[in-house]
N, C-alpha and C. Protein backbone atom coordinates (compact mmCIF):
# COMPACT_ATOMS: atom_id res chain seq x y z
N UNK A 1 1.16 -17.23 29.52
CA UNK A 1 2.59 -17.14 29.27
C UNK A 1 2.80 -16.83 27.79
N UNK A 2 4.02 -15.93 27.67
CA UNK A 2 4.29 -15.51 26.10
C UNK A 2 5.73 -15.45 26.07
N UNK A 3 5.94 -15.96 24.64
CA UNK A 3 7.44 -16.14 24.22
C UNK A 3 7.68 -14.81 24.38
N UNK A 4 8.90 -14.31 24.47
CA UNK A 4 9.49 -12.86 24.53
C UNK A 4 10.01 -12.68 22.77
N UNK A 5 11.00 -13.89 22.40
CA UNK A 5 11.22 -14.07 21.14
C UNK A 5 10.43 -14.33 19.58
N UNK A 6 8.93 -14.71 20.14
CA UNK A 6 8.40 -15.57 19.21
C UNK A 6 7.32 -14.43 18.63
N UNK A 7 7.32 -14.30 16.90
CA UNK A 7 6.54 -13.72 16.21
C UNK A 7 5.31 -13.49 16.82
N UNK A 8 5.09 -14.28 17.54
CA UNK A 8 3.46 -14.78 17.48
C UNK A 8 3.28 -14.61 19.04
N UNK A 9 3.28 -13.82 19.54
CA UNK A 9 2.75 -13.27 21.19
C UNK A 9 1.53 -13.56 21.08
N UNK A 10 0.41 -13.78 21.01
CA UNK A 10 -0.46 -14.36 21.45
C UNK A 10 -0.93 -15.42 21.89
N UNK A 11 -0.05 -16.34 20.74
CA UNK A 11 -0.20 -17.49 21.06
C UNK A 11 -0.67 -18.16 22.10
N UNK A 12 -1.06 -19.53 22.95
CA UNK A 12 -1.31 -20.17 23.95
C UNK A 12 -0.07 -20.55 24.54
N UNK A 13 -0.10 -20.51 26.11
CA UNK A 13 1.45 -21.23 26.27
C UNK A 13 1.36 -22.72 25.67
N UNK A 14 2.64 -23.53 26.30
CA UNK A 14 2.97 -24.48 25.97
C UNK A 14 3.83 -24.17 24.20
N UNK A 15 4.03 -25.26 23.89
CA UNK A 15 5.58 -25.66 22.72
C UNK A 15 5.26 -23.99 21.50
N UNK A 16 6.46 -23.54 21.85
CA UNK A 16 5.95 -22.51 20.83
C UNK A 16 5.48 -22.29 19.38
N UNK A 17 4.79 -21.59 18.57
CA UNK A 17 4.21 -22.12 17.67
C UNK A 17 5.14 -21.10 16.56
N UNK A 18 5.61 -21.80 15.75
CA UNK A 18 6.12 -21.42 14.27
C UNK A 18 6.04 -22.18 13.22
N UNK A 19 5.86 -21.53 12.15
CA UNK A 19 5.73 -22.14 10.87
C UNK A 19 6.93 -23.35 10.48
N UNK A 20 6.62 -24.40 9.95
CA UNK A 20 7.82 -25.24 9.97
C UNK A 20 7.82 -25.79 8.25
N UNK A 21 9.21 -26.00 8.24
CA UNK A 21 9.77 -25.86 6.83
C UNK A 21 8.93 -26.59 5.91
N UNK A 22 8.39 -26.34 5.40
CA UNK A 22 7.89 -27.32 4.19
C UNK A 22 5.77 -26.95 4.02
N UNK A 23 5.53 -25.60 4.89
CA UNK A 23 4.22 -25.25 5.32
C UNK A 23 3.96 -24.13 4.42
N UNK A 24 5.54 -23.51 3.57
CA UNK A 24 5.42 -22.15 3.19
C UNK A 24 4.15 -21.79 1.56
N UNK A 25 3.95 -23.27 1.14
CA UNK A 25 3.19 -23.35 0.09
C UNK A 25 1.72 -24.46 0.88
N UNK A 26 1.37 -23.76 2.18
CA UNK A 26 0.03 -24.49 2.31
C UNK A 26 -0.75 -23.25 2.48
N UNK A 27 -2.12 -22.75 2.03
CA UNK A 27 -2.85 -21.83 2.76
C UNK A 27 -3.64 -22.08 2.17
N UNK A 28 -4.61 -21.17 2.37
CA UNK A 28 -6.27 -21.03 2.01
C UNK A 28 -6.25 -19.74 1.27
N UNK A 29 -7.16 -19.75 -0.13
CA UNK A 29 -7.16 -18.22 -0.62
C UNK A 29 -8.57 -17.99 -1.46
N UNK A 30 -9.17 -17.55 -1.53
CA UNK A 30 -10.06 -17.18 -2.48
C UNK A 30 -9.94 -15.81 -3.47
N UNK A 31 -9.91 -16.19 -4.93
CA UNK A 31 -9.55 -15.18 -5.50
C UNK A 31 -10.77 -14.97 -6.49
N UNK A 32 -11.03 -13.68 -6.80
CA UNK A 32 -11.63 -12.97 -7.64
C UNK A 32 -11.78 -13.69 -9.15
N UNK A 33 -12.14 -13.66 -10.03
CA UNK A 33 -12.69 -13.81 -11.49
C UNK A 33 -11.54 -13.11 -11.98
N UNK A 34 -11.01 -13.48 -13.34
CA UNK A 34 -10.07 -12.48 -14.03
C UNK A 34 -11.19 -11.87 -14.51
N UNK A 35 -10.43 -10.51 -14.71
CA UNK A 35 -11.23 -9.70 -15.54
C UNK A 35 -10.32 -8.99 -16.79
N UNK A 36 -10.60 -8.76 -17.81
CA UNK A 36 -10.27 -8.66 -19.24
C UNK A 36 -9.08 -7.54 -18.46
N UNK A 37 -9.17 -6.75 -18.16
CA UNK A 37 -7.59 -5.98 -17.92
C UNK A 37 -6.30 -6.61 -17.06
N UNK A 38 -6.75 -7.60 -16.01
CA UNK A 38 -6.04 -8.18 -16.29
C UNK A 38 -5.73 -9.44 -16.62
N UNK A 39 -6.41 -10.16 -17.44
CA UNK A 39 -5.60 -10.96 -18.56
C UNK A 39 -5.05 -10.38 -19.80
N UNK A 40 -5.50 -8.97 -19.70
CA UNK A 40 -4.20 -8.42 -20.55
C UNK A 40 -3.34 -8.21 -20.62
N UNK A 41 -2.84 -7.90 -19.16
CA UNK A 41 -1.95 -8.04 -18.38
C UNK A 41 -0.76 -8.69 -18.43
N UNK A 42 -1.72 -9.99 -17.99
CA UNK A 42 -0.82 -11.07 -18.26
C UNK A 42 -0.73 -11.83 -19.72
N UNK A 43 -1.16 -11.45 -20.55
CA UNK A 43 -0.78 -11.47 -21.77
C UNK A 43 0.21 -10.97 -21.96
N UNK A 44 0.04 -9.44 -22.07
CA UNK A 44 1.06 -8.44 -22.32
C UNK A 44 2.59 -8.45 -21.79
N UNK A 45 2.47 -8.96 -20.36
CA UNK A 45 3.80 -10.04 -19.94
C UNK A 45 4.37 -10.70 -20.55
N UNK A 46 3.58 -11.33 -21.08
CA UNK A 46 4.03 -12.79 -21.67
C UNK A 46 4.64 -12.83 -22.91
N UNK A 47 3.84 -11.81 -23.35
CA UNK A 47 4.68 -11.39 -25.04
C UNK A 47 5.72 -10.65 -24.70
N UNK A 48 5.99 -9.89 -23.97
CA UNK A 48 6.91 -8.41 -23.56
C UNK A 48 8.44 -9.89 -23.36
N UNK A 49 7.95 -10.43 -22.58
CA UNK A 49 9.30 -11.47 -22.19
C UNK A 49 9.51 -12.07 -23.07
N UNK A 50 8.88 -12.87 -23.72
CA UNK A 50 8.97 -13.59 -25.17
C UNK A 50 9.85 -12.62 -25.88
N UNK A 51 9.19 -11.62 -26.47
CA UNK A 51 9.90 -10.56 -27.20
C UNK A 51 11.34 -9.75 -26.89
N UNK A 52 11.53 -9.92 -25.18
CA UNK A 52 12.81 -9.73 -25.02
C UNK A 52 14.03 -11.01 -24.93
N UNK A 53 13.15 -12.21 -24.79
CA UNK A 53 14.07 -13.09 -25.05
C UNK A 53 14.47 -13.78 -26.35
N UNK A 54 13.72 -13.32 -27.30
CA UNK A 54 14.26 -13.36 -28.56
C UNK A 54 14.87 -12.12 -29.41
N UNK A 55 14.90 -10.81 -28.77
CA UNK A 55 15.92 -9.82 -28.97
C UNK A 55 17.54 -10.70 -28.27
N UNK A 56 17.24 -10.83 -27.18
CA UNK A 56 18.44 -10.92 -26.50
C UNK A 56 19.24 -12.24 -27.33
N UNK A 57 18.60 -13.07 -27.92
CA UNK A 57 19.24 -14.25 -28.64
C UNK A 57 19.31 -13.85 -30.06
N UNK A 58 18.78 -12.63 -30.21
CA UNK A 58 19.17 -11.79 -31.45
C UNK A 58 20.63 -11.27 -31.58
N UNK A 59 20.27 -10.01 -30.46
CA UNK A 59 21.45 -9.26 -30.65
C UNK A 59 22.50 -9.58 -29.40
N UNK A 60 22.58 -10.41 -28.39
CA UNK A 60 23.44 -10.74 -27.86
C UNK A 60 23.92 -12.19 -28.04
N UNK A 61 23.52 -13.05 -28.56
CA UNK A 61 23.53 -14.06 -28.56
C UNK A 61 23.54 -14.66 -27.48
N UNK A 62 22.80 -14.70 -26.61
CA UNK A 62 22.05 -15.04 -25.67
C UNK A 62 21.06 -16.16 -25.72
N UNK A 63 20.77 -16.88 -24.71
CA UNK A 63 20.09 -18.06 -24.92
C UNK A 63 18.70 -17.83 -24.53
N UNK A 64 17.60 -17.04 -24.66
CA UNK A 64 16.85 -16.46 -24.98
C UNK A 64 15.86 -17.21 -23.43
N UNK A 65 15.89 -18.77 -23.76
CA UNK A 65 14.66 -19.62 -23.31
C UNK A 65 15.24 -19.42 -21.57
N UNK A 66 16.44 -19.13 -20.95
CA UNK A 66 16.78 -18.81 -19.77
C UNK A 66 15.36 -17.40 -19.52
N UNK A 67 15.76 -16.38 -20.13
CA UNK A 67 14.81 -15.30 -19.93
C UNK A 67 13.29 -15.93 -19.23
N UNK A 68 12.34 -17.07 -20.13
CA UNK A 68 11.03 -17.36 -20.18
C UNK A 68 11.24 -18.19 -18.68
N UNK A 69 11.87 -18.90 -18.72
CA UNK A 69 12.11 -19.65 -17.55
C UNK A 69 12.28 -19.09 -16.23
N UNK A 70 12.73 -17.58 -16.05
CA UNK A 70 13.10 -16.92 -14.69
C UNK A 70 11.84 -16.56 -14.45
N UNK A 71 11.63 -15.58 -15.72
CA UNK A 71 10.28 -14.74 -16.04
C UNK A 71 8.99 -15.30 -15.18
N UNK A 72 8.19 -16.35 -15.90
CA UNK A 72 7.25 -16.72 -16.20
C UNK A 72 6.68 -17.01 -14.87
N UNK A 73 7.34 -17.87 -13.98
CA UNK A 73 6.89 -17.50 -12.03
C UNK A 73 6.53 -16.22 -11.48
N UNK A 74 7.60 -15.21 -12.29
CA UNK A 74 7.59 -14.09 -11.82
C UNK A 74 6.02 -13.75 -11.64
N UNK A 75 5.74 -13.19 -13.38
CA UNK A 75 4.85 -13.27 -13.89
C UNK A 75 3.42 -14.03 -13.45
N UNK A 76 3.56 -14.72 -13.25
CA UNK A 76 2.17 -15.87 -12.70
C UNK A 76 2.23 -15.19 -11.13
N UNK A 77 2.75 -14.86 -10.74
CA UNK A 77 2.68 -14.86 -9.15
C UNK A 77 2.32 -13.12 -9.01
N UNK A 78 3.34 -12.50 -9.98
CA UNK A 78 2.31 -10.80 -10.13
C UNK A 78 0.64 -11.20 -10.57
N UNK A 79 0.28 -11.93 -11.36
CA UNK A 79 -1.21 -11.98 -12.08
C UNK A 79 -1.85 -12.59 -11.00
N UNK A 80 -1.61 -13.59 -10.17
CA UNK A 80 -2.75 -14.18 -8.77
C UNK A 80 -2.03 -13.22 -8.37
N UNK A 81 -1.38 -12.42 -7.79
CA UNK A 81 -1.36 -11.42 -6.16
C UNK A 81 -2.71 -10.60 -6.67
N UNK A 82 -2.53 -9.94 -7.92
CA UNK A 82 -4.17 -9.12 -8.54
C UNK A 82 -5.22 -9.33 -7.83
N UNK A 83 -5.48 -10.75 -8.12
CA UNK A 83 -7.15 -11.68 -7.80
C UNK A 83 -7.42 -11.75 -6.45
N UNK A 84 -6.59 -11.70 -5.87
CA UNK A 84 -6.42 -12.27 -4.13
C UNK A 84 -7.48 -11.46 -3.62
N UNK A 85 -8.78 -12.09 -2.71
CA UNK A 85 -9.38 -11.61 -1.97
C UNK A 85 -9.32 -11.35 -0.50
N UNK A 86 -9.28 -12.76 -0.39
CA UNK A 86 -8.53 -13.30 1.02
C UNK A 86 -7.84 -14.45 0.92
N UNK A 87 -6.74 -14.59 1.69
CA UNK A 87 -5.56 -15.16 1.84
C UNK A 87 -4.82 -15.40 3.27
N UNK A 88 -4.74 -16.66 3.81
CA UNK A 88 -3.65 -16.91 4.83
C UNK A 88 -3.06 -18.09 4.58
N UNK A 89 -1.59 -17.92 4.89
CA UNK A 89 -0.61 -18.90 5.15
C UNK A 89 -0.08 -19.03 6.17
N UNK A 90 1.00 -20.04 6.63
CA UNK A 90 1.85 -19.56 7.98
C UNK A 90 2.34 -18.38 7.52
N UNK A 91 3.10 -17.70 7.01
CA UNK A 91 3.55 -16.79 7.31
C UNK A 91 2.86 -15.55 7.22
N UNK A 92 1.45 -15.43 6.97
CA UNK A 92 0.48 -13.73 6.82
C UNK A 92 -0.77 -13.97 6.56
N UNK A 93 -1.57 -13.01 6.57
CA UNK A 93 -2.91 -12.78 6.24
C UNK A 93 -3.28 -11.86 5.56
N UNK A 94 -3.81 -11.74 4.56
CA UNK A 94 -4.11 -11.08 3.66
C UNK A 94 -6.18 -10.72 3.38
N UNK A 95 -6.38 -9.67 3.41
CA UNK A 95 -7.59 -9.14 3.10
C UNK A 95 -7.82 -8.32 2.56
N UNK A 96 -8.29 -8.58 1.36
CA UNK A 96 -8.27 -7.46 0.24
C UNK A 96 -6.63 -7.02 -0.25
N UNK A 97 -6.76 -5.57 0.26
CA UNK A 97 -5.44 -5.30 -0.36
C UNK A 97 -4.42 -5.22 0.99
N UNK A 98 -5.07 -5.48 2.08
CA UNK A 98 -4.11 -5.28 3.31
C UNK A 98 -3.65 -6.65 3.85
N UNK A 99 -2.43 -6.64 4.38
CA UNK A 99 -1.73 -7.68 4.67
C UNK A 99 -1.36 -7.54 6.08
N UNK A 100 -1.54 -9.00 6.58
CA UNK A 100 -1.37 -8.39 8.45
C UNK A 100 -0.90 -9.52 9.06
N UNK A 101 -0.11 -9.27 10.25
CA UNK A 101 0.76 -10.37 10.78
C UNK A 101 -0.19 -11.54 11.52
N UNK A 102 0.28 -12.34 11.74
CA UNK A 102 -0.88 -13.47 12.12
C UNK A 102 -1.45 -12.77 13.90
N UNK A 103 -0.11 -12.21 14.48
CA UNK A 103 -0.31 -11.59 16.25
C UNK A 103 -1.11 -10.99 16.11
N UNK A 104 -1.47 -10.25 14.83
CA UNK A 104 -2.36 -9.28 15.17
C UNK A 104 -4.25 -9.51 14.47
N UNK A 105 -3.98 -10.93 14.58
CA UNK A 105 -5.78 -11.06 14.00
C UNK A 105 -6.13 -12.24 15.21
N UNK A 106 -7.34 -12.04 15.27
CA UNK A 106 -8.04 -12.98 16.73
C UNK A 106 -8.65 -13.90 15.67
N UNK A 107 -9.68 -13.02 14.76
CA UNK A 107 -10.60 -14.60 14.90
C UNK A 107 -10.84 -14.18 13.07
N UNK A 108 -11.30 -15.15 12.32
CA UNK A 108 -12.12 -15.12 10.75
C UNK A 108 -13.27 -15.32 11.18
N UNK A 109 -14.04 -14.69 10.29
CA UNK A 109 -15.46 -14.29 10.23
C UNK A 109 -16.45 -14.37 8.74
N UNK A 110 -16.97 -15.95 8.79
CA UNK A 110 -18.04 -15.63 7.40
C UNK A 110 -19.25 -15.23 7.57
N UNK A 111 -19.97 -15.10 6.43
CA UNK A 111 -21.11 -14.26 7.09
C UNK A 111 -21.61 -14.83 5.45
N UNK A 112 -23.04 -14.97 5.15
CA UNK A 112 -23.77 -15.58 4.16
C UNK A 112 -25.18 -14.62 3.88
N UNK A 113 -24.84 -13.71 3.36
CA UNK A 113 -26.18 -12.78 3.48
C UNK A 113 -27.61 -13.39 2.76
N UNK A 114 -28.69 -13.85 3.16
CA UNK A 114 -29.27 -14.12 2.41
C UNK A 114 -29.96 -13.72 1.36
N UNK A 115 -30.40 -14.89 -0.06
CA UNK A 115 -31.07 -14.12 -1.27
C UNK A 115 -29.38 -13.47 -1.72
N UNK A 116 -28.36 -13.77 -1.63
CA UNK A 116 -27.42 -13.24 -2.20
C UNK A 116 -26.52 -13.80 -2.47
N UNK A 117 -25.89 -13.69 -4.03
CA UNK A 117 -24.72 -14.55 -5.07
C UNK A 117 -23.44 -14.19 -3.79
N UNK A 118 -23.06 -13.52 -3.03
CA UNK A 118 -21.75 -13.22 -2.23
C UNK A 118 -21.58 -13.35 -1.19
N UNK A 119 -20.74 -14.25 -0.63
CA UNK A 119 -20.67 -13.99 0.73
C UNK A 119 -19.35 -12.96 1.62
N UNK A 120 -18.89 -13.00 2.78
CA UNK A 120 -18.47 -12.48 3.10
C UNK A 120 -17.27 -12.91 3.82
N UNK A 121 -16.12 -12.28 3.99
CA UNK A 121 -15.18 -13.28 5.28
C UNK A 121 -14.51 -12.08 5.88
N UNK A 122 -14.50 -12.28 7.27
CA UNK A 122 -13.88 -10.81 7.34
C UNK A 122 -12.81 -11.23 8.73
N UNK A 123 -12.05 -9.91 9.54
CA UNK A 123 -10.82 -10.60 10.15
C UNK A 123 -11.21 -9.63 11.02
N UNK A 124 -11.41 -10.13 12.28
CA UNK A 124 -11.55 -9.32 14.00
C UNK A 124 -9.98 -9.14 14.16
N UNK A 125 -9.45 -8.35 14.56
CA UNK A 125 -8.27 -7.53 15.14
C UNK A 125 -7.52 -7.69 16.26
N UNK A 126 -6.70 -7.77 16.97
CA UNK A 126 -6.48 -7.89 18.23
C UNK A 126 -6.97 -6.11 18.78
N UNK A 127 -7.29 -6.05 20.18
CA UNK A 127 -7.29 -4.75 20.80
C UNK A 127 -6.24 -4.06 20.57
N UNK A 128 -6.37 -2.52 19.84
CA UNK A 128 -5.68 -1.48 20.01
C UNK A 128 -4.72 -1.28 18.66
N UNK A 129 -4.93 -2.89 17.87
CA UNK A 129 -4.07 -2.85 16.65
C UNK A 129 -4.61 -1.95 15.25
N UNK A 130 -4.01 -1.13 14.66
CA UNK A 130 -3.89 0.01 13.53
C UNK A 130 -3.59 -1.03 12.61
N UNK A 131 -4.76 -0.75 11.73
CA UNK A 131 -4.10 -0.60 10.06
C UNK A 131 -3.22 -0.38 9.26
N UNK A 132 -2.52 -0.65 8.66
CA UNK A 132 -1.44 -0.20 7.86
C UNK A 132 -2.36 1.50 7.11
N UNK A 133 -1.51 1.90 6.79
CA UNK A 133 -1.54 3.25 5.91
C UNK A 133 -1.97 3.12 4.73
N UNK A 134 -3.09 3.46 4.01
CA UNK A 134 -3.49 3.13 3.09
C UNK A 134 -4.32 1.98 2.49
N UNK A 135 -4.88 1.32 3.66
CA UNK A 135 -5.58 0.48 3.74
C UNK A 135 -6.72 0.79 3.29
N UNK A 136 -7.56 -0.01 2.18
CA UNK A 136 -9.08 0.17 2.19
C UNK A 136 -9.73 -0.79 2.76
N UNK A 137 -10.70 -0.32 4.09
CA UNK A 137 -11.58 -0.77 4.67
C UNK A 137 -12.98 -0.33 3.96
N UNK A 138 -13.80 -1.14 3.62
CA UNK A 138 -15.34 -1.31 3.55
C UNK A 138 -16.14 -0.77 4.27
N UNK A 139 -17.25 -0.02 4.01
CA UNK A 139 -18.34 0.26 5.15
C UNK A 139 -18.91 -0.24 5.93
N UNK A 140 -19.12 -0.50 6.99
CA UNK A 140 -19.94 -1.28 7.57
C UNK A 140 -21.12 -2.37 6.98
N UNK A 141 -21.37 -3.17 7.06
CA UNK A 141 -22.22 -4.27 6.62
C UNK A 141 -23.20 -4.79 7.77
N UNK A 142 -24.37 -4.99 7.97
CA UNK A 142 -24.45 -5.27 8.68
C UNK A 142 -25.08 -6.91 8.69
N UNK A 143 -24.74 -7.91 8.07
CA UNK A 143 -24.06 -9.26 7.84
C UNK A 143 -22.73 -9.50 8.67
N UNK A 144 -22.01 -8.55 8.68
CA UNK A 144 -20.43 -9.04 9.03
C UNK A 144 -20.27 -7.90 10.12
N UNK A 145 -19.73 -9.01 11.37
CA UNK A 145 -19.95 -8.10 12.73
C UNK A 145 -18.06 -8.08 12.69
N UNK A 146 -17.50 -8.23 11.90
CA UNK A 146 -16.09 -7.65 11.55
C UNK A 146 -15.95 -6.51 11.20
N UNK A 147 -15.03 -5.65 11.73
CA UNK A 147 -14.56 -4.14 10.98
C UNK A 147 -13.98 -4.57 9.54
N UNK A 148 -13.14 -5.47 9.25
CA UNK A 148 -12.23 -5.97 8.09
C UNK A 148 -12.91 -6.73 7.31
N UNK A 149 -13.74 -6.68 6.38
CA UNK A 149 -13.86 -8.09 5.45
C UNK A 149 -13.84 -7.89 4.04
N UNK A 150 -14.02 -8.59 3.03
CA UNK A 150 -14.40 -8.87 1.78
C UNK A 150 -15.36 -9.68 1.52
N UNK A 151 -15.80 -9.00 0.37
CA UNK A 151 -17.29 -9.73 -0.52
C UNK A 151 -16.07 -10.94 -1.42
N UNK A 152 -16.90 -12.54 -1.71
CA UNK A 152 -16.60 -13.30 -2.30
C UNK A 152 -18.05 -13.84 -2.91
N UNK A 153 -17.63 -14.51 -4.03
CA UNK A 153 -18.36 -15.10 -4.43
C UNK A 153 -19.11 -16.67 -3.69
N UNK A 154 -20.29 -16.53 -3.47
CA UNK A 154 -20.75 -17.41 -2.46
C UNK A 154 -20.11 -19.16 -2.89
N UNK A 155 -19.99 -19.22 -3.61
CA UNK A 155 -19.60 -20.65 -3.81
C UNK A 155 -17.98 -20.98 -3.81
N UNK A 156 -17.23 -20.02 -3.57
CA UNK A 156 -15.66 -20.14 -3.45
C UNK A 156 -15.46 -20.36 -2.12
N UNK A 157 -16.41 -20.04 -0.72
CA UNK A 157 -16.15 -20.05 0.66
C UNK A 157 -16.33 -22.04 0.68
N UNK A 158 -15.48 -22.48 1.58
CA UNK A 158 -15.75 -23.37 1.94
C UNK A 158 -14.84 -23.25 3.55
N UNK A 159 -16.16 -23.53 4.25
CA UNK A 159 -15.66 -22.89 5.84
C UNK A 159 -14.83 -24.30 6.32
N UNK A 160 -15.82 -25.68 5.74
CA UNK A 160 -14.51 -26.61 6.57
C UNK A 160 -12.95 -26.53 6.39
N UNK A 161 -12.62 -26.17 4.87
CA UNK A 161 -11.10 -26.23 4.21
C UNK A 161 -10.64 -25.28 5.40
N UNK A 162 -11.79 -23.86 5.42
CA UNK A 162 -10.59 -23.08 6.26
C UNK A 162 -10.24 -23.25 7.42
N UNK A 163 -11.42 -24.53 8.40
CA UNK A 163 -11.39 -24.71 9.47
C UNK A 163 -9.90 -25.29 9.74
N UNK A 164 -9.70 -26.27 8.55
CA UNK A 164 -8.88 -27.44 8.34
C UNK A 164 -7.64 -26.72 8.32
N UNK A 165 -7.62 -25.80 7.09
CA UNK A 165 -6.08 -25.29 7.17
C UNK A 165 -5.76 -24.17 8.42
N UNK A 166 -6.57 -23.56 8.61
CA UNK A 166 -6.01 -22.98 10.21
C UNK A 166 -5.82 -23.53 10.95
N UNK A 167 -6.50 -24.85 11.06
CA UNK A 167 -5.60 -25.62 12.47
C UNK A 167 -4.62 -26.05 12.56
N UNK A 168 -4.20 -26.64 10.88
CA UNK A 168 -2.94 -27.01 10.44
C UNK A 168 -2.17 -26.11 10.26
N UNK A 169 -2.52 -25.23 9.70
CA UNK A 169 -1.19 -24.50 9.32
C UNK A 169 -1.12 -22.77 10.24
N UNK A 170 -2.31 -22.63 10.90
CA UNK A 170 -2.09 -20.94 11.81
C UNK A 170 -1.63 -21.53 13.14
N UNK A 171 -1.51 -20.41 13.54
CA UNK A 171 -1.15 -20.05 15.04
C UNK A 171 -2.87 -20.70 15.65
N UNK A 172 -2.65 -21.66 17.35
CA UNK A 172 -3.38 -21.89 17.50
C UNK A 172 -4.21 -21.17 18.32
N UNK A 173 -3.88 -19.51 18.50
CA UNK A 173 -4.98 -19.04 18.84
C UNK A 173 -6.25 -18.34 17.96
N UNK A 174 -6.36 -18.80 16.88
CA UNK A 174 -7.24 -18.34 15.83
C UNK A 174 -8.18 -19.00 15.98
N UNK A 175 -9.75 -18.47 15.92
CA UNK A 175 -10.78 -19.21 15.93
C UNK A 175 -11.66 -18.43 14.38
N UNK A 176 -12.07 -19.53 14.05
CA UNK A 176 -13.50 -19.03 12.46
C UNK A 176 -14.57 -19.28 13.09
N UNK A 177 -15.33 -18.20 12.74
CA UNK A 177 -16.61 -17.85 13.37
C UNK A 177 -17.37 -18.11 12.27
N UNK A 178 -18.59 -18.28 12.29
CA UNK A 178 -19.60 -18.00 11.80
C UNK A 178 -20.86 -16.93 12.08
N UNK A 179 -20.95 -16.53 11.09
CA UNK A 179 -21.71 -15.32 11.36
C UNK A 179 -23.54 -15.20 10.88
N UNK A 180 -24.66 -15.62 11.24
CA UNK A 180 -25.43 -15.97 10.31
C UNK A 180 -26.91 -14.92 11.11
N UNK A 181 -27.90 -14.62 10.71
CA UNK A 181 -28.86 -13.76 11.33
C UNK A 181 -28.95 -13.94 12.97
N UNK A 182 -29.17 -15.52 13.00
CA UNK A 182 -29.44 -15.85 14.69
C UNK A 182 -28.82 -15.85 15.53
N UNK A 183 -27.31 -15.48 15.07
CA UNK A 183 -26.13 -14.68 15.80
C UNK A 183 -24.79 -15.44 15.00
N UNK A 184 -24.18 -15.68 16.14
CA UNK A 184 -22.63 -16.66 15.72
C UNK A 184 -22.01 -17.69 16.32
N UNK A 185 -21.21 -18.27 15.63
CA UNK A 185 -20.93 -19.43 16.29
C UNK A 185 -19.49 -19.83 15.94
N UNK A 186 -18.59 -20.58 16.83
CA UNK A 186 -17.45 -21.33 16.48
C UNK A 186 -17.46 -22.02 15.09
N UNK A 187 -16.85 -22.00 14.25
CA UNK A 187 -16.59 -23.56 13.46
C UNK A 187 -16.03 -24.34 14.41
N UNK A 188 -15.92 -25.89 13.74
CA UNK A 188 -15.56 -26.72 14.33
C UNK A 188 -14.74 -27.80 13.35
């Protein structure tokens, strides 16, 4: 059985599943290392706003410290979207640079290549579902029996957190796999 109304058609029957108020700041993310361009970045932000909020309390007489205060979220939240490797919340999933509705991913997928600083996490698809336009997909790997994944740094994966926050906070038809030479397996 499937909601006709509900984001999330896949779902399992029984009580329908939506994100509920107060979930919108829970997820799981692993992000990349800054790298010197952008913390220049966000430097260069930081002064650029500074510098316009003390023009504006220059020549308008304007209260300058309103500016730093709108700004500075802004700002912080452009500099982590950068880093983002992988990412889900209730409301999306994120891999690499592509972003995808929760209906349309089945299962997460890590994968631990051995003898190697990186691991892998990648996102199985529902049947028949397209990519967004401009998507970069990866070459095949053959570690990761996913079409979709990203390289992470091996010590940022922690498979229980993600076990934990997908049960809490995804749709409950999502399962994390594990992916390891002797085949694969459920998390639990």
């Amino acid at each position: 059985m499937t909601y006709p109304n509900s984001p999330y058609p896949n779902a399992p029957a029984g009580p329908e599943w939506r994100p509920r108020r107060g979930m919108r700041w829970q997820c799981y993310k692993v992000s990349r290392p800054a790298s010197p361009k952008d913390l220049l970045g966000l430097w260069g932000a930081i002064a650029a706003v500074v510098g316009l909020a003390v023009f504006l309390g220059w020549a308008l007489e304007v209260k300058g410290g309103a500016v730093i205060v709108f700004a500075i979220p802004l700002i912080s939240s452009w500099y982590d979207s950068r880093r983002i490797l992988f990412y889900f919340s209730p409301a999306r999933v994120q891999v690499g640079n592509v972003i995808l509705p929760w209906r349309d991913v089945t299962q997460f997928v890590t994968a631990t290549p051995p003898n190697g600083e990186h691991a892998l996490i990648g996102v199985r698809l529902r049947q028949g579902m397209t990519l967004p336009p401009g998507s970069n997909v990866p070459p095949p790997n053959p570690a990761m029996p996913a079409p979709m994944y990203v390289s992470v740094p091996r010590h940022k994966v922690d498979v229980a957190k993600m076990v934990s926050k997908a049960r809490k906070y995804g749709p409950p038809h999502i399962q994390i796999v594990v992916a390891d030479p002797s085949g694969e397996r459920i998390a639990s």
